[in-house]
C-alpha atoms as a PDB file:
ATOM      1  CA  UNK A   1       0.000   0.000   0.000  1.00  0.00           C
ATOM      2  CA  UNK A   2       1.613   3.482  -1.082  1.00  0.00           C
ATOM      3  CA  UNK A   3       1.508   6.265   1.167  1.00  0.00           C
ATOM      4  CA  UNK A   4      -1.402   8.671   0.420  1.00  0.00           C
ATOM      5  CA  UNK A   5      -1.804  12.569   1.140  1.00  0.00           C
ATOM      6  CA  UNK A   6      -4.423  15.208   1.043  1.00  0.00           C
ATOM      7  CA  UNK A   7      -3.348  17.758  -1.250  1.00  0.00           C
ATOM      8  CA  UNK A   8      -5.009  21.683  -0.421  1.00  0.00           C
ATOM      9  CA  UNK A   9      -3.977  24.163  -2.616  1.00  0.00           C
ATOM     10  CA  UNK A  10      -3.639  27.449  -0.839  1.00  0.00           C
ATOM     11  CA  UNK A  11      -4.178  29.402  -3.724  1.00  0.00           C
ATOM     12  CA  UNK A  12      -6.941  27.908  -5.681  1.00  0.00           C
ATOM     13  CA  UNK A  13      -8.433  25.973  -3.006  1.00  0.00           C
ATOM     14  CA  UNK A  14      -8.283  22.740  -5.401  1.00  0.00           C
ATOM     15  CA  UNK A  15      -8.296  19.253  -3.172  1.00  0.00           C
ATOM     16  CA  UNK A  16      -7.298  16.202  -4.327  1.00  0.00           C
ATOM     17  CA  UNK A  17      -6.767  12.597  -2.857  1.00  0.00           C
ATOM     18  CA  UNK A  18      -2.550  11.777  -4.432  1.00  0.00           C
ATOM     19  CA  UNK A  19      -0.061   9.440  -3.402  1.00  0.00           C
ATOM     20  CA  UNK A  20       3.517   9.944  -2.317  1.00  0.00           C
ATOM     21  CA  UNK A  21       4.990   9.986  -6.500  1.00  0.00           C
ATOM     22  CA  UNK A  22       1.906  12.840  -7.366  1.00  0.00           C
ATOM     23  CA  UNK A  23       3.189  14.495  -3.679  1.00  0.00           C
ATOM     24  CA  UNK A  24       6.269  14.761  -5.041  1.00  0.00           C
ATOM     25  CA  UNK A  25       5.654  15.956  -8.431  1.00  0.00           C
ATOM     26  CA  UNK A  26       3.662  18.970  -6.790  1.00  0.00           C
ATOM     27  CA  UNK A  27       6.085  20.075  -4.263  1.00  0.00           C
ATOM     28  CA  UNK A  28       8.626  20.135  -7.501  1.00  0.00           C
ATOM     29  CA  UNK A  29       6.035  21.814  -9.939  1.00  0.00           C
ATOM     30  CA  UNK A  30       3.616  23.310  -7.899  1.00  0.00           C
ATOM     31  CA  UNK A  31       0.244  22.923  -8.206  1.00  0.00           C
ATOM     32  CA  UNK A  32      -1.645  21.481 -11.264  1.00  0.00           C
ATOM     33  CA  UNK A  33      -4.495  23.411 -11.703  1.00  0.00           C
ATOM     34  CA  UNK A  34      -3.186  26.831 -11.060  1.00  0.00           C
ATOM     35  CA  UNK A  35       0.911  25.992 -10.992  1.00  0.00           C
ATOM     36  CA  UNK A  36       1.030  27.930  -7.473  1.00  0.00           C
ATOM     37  CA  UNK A  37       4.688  26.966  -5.856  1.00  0.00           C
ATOM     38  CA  UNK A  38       3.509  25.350  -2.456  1.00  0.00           C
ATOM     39  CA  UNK A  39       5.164  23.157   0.241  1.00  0.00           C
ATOM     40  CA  UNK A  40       4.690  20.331   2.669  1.00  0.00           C
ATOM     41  CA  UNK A  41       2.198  22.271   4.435  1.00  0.00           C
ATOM     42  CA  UNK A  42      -0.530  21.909   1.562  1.00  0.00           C
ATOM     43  CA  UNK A  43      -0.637  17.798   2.281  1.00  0.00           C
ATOM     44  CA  UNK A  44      -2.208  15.976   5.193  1.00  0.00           C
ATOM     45  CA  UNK A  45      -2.868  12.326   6.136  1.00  0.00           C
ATOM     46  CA  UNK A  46      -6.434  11.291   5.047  1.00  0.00           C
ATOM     47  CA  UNK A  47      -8.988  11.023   7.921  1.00  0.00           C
ATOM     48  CA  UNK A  48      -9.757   7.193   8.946  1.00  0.00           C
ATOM     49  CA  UNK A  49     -13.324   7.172   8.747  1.00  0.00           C
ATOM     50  CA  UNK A  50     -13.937   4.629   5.964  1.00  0.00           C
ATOM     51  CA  UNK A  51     -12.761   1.635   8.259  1.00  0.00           C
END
């Protein structure tokens, strides 16, 4: 199982579900939708509720 993240865009407010590769790719690149530079403080752990 790969690690997953929350991604929050500060800037455009876009969330998405990506794994660890995507995670990386954004930190690098910045966002996708609006190509705002963020950093590790845009990702968070998914909540656990689905259990």
């Amino acid at each position: 199982m790969s690690d997953e993240y929350v991604f929050d865009c500060p800037e455009c407010s876009v969330e998405v579900g990506v794994d660890a590769g995507i995670k990386s790719r954004i930190l690098d690149g910045g966002c996708v939708l609006c190509q705002a530079v963020v950093g590790p403080g845009a990702f968070s752990r998914p909540s656990s509720g689905d259990a």
